[in-house]
PDB file of N, CA and C in Angstrom:
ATOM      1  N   UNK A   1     -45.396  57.882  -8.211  1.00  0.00           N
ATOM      2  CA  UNK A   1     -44.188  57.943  -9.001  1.00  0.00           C
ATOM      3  C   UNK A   1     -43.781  56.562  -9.500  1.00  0.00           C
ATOM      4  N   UNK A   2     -44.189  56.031  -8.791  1.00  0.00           N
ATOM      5  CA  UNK A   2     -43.732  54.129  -8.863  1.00  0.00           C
ATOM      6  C   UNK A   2     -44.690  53.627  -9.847  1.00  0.00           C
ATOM      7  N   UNK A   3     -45.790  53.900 -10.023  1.00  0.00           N
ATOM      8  CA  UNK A   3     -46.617  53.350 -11.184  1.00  0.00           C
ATOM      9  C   UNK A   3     -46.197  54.317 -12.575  1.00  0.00           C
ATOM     10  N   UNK A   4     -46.040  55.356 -12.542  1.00  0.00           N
ATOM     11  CA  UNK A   4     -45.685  56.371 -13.682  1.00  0.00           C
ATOM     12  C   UNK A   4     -44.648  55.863 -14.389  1.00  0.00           C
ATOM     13  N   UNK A   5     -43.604  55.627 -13.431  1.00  0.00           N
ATOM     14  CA  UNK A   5     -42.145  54.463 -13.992  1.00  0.00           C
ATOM     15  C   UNK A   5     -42.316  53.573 -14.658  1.00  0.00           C
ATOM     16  N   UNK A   6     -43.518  52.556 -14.061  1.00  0.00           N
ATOM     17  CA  UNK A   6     -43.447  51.264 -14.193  1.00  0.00           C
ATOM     18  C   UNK A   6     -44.753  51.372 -15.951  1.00  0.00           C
ATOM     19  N   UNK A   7     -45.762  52.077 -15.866  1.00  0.00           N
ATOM     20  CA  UNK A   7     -46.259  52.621 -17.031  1.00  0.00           C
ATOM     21  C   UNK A   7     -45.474  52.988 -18.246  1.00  0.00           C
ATOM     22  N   UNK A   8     -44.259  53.866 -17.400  1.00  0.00           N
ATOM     23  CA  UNK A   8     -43.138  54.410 -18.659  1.00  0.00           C
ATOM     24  C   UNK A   8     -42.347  53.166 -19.059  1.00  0.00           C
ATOM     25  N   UNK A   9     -41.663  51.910 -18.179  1.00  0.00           N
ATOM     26  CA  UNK A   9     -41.095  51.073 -18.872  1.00  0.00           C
ATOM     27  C   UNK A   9     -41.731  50.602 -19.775  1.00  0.00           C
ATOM     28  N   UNK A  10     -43.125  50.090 -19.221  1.00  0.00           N
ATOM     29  CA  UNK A  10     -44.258  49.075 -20.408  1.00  0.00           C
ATOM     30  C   UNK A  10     -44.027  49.809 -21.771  1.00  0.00           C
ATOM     31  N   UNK A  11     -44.069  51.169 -21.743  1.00  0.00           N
ATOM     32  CA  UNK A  11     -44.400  51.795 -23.250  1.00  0.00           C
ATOM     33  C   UNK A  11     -43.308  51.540 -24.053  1.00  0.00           C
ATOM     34  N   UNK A  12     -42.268  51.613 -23.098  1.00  0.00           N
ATOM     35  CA  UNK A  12     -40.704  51.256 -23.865  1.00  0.00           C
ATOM     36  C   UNK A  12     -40.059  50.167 -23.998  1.00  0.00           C
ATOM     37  N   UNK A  13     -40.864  48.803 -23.224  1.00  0.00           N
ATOM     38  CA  UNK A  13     -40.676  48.001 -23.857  1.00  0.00           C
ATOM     39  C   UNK A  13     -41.667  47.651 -25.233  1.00  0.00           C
ATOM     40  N   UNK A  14     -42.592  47.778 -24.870  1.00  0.00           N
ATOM     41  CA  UNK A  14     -43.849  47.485 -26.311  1.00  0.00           C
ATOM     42  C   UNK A  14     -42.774  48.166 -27.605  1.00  0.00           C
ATOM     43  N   UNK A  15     -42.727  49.760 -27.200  1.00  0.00           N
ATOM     44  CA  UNK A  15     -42.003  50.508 -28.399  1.00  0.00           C
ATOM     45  C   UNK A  15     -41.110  49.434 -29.110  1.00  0.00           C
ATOM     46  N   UNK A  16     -40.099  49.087 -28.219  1.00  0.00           N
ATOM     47  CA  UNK A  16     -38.821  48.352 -28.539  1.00  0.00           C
ATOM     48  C   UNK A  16     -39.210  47.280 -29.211  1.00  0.00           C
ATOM     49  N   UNK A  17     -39.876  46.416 -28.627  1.00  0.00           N
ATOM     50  CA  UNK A  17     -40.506  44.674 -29.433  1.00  0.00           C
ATOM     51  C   UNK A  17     -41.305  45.345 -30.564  1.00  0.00           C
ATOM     52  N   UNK A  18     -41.784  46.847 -30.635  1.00  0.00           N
ATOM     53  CA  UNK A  18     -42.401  47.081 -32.531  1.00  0.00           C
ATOM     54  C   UNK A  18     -41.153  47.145 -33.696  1.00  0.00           C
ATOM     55  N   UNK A  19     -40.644  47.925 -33.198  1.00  0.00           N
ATOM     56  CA  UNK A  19     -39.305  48.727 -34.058  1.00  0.00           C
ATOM     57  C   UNK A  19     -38.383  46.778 -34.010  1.00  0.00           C
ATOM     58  N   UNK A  20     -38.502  46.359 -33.343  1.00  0.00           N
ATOM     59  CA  UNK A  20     -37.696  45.158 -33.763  1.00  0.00           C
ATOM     60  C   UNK A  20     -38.092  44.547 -34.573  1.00  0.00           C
ATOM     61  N   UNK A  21     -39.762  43.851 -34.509  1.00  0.00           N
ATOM     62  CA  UNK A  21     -40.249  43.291 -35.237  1.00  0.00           C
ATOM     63  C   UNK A  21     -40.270  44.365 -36.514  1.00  0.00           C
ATOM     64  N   UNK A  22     -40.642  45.431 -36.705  1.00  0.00           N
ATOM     65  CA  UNK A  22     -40.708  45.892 -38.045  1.00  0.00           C
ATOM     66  C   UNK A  22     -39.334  45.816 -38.526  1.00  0.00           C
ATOM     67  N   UNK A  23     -38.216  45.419 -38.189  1.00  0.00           N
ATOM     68  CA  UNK A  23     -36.919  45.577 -38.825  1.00  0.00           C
ATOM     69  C   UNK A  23     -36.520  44.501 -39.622  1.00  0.00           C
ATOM     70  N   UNK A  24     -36.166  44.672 -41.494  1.00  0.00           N
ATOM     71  CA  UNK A  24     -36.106  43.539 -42.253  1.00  0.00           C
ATOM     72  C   UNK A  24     -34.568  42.530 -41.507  1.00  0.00           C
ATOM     73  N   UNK A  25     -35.048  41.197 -41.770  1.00  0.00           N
ATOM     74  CA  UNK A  25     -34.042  40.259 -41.438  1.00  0.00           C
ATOM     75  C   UNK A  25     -32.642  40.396 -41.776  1.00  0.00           C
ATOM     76  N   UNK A  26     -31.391  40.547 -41.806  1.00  0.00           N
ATOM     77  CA  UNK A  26     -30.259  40.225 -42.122  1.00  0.00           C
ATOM     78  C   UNK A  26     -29.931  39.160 -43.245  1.00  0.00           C
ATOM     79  N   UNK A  27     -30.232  38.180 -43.010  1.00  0.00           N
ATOM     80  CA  UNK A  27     -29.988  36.893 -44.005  1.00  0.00           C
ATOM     81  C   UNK A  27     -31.629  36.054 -43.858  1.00  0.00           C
ATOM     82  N   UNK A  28     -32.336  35.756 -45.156  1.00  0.00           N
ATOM     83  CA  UNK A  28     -33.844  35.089 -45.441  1.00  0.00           C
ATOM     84  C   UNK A  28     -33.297  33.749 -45.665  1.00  0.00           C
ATOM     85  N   UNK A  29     -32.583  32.858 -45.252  1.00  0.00           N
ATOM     86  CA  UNK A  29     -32.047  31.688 -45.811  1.00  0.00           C
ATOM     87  C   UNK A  29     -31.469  31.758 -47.166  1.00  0.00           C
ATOM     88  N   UNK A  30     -32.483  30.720 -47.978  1.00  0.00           N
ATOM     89  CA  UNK A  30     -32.069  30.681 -49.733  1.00  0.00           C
ATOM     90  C   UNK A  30     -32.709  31.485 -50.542  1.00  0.00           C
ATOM     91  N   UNK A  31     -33.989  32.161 -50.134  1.00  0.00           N
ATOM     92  CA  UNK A  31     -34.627  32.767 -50.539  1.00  0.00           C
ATOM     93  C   UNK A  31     -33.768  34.192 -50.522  1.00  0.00           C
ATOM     94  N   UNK A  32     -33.127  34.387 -49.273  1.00  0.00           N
ATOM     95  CA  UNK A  32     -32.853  35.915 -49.338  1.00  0.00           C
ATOM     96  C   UNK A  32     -31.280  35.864 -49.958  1.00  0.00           C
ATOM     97  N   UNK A  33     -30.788  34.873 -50.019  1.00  0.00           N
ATOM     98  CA  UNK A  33     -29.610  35.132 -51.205  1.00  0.00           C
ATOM     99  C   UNK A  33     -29.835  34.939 -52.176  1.00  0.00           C
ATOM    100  N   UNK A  34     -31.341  34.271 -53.052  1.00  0.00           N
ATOM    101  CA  UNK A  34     -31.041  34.690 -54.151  1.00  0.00           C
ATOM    102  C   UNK A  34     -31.842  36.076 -54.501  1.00  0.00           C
ATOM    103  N   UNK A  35     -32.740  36.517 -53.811  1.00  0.00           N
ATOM    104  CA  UNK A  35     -33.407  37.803 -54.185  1.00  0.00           C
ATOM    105  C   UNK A  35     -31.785  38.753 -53.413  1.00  0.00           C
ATOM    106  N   UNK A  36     -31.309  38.056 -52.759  1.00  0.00           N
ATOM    107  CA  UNK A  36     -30.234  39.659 -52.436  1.00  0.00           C
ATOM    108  C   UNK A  36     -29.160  40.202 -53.146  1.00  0.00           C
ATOM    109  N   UNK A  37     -28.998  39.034 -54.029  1.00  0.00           N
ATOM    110  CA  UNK A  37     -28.116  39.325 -55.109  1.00  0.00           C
ATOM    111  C   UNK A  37     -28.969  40.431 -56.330  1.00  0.00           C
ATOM    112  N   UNK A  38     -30.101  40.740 -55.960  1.00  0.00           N
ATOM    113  CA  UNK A  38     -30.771  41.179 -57.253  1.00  0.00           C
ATOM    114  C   UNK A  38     -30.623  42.274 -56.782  1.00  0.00           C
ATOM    115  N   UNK A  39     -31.069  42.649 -55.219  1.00  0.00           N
ATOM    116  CA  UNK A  39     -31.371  44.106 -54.616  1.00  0.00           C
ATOM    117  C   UNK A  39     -29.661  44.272 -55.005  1.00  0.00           C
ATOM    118  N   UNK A  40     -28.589  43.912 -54.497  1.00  0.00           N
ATOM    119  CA  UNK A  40     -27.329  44.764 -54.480  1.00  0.00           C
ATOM    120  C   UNK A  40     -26.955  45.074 -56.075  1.00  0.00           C
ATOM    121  N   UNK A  41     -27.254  44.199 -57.051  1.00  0.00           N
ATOM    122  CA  UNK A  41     -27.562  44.781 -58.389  1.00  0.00           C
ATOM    123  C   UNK A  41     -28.284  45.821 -58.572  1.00  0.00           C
ATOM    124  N   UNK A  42     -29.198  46.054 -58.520  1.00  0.00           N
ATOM    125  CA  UNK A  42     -30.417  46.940 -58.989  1.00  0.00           C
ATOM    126  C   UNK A  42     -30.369  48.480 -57.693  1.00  0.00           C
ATOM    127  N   UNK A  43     -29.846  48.133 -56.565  1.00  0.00           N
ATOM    128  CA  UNK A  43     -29.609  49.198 -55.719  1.00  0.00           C
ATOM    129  C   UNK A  43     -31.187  49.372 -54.780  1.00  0.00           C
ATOM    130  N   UNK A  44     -31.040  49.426 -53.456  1.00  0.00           N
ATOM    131  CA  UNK A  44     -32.501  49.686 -52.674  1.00  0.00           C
ATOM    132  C   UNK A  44     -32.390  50.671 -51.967  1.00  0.00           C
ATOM    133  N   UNK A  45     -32.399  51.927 -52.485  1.00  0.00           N
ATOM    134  CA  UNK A  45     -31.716  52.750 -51.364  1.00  0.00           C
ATOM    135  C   UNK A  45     -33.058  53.532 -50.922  1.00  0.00           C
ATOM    136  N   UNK A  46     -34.338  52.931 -50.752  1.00  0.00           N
ATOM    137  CA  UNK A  46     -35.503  53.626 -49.860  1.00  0.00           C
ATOM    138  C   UNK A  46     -35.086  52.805 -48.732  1.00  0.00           C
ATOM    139  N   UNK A  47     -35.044  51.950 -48.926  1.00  0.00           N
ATOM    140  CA  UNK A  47     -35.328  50.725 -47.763  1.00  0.00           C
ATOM    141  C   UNK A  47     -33.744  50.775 -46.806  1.00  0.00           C
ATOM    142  N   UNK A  48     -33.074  51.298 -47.621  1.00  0.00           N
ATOM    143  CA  UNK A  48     -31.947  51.650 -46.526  1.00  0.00           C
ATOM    144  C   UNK A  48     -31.818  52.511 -45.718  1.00  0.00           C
ATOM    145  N   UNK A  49     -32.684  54.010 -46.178  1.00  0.00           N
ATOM    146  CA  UNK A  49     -32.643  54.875 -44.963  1.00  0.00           C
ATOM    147  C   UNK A  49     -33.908  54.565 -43.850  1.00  0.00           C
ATOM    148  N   UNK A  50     -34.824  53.504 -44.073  1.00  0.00           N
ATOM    149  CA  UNK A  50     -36.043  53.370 -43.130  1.00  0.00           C
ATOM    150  C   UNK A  50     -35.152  51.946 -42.197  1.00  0.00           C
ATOM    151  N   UNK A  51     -33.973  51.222 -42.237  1.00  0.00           N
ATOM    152  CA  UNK A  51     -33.415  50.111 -41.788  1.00  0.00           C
ATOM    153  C   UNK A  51     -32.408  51.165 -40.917  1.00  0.00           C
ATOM    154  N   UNK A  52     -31.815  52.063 -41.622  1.00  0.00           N
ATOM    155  CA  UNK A  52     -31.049  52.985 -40.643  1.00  0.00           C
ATOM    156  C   UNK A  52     -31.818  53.773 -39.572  1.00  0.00           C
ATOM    157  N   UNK A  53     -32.896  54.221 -39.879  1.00  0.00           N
ATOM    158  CA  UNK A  53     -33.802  55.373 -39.220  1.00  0.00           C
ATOM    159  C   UNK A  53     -34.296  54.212 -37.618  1.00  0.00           C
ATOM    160  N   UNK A  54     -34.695  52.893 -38.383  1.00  0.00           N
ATOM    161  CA  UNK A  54     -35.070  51.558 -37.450  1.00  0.00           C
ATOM    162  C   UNK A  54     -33.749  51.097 -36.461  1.00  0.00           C
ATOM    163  N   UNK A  55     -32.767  51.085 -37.059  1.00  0.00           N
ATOM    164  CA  UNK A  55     -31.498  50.858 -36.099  1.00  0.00           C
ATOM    165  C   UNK A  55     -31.211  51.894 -34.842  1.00  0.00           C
ATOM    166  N   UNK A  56     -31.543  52.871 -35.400  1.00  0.00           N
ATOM    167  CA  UNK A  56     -30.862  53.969 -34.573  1.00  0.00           C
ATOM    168  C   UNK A  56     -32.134  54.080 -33.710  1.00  0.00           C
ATOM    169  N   UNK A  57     -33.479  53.746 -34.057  1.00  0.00           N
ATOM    170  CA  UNK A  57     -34.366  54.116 -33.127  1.00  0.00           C
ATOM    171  C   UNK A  57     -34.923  52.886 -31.741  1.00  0.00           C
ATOM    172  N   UNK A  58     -34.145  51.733 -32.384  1.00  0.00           N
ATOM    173  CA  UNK A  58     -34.103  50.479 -31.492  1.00  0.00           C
ATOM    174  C   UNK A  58     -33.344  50.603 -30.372  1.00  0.00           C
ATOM    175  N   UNK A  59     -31.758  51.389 -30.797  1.00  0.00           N
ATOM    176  CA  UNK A  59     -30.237  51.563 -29.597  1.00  0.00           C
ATOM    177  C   UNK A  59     -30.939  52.421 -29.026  1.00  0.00           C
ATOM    178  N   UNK A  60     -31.338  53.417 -29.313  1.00  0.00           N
ATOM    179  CA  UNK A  60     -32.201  54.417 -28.459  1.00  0.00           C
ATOM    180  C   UNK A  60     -33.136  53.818 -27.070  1.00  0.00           C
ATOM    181  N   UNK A  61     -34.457  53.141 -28.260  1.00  0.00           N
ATOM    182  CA  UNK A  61     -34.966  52.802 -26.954  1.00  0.00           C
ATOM    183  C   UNK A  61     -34.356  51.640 -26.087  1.00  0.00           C
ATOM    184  N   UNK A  62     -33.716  50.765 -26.222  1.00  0.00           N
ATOM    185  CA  UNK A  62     -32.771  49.893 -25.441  1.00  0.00           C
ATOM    186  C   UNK A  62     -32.005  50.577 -24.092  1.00  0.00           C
ATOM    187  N   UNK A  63     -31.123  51.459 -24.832  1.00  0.00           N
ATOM    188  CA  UNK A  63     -30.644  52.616 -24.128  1.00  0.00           C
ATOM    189  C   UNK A  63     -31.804  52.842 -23.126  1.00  0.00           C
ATOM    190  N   UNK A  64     -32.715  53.435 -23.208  1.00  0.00           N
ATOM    191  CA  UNK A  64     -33.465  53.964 -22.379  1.00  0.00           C
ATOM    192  C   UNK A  64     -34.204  52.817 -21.597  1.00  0.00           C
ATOM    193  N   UNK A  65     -34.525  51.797 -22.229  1.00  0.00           N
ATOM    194  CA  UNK A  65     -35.165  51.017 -21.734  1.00  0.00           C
ATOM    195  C   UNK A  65     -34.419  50.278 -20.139  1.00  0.00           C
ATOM    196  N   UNK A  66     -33.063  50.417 -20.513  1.00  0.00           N
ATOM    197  CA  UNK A  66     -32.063  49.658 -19.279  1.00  0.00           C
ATOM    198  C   UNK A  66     -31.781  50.632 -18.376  1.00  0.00           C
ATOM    199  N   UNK A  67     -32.185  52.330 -18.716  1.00  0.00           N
ATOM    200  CA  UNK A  67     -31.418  52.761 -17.521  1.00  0.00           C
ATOM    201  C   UNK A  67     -33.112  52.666 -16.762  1.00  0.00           C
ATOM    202  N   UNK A  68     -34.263  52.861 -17.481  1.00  0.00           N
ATOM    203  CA  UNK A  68     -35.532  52.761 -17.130  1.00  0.00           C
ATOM    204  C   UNK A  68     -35.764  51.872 -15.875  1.00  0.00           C
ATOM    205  N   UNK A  69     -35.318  50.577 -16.119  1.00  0.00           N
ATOM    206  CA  UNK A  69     -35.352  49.127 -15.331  1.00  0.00           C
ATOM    207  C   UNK A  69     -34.450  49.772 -14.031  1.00  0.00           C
ATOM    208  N   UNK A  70     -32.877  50.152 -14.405  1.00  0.00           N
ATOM    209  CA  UNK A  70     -32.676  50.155 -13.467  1.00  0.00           C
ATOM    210  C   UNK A  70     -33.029  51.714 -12.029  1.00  0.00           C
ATOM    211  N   UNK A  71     -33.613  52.790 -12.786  1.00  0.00           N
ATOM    212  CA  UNK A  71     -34.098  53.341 -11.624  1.00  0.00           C
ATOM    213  C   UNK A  71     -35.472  52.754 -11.115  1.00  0.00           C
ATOM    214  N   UNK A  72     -36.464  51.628 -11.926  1.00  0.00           N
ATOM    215  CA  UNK A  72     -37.795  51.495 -11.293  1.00  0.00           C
ATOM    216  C   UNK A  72     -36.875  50.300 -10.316  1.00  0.00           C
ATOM    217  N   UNK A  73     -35.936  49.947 -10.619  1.00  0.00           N
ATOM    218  CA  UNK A  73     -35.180  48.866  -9.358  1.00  0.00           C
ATOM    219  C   UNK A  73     -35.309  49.555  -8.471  1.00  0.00           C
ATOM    220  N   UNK A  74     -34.271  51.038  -8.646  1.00  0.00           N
ATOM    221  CA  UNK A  74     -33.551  51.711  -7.474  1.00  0.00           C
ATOM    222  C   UNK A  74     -34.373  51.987  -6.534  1.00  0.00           C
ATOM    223  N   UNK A  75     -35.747  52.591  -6.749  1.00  0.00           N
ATOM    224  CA  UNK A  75     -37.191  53.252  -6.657  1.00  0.00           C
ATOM    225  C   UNK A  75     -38.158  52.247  -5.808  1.00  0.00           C
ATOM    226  N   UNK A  76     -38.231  51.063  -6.610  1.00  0.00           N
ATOM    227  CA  UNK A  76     -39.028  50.237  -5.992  1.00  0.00           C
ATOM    228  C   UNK A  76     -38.506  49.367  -4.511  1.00  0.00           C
ATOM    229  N   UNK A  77     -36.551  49.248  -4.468  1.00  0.00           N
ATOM    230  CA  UNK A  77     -35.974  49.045  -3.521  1.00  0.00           C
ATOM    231  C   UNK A  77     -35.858  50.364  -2.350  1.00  0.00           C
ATOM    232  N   UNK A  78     -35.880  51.502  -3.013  1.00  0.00           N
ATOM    233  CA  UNK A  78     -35.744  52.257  -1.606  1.00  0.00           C
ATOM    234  C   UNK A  78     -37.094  52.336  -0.759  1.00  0.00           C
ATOM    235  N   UNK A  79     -38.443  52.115  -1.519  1.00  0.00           N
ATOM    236  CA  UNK A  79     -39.730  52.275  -1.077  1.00  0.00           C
ATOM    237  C   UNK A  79     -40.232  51.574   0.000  1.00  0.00           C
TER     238      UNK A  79
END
C-alpha cells in the first residue's frame, strides 16, 4: 500500500510540473507588452479556454497532490 501511494504521488507530482510548465506566462517582459497589446486588440479566445482548462487542471492536481503527501506521511508514520 506504501509503495502504491508513494507511485501515486510521483505521477501527481510529474502531472503537476507538466500542466505548469505548459501554462503561457502572465507578463513576457517587453516583448509580451508589446505583442499583448495586439492579442487584446485582435481578441485570442482559443488560447483562453486551453489557459482556463490548464488553471483549473493545475488547482486540481495541487489539491490532490497535498492531501496525497499528507496521507503517504500519515501511512508511512503509523508503519
Amino acid at each position: 500500500m506504501v509503495v502504491f501511494l508513494k507511485v501515486l504521488l510521483v505521477i501527481f507530482s510529474l502531472g503537476m510540473i507538466t500542466v505548469v510548465l505548459l501554462q503561457r506566462g502572465k507578463s513576457a517582459g517587453l516583448s509580451g507588452a508589446i505583442t499583448g497589446g495586439a492579442e487584446h486588440l485582435f481578441g485570442k479566445q482559443k488560447a483562453r479556454g486551453l489557459d482556463l482548462f490548464l488553471q483549473r487542471l493545475t488547482i486540481g492536481l495541487a489539491v490532490g497532490f497535498f492531501v496525497l503527501s499528507l496521507v503517504v506521511a500519515y501511512v508511512v508514520k503509523t508503519s
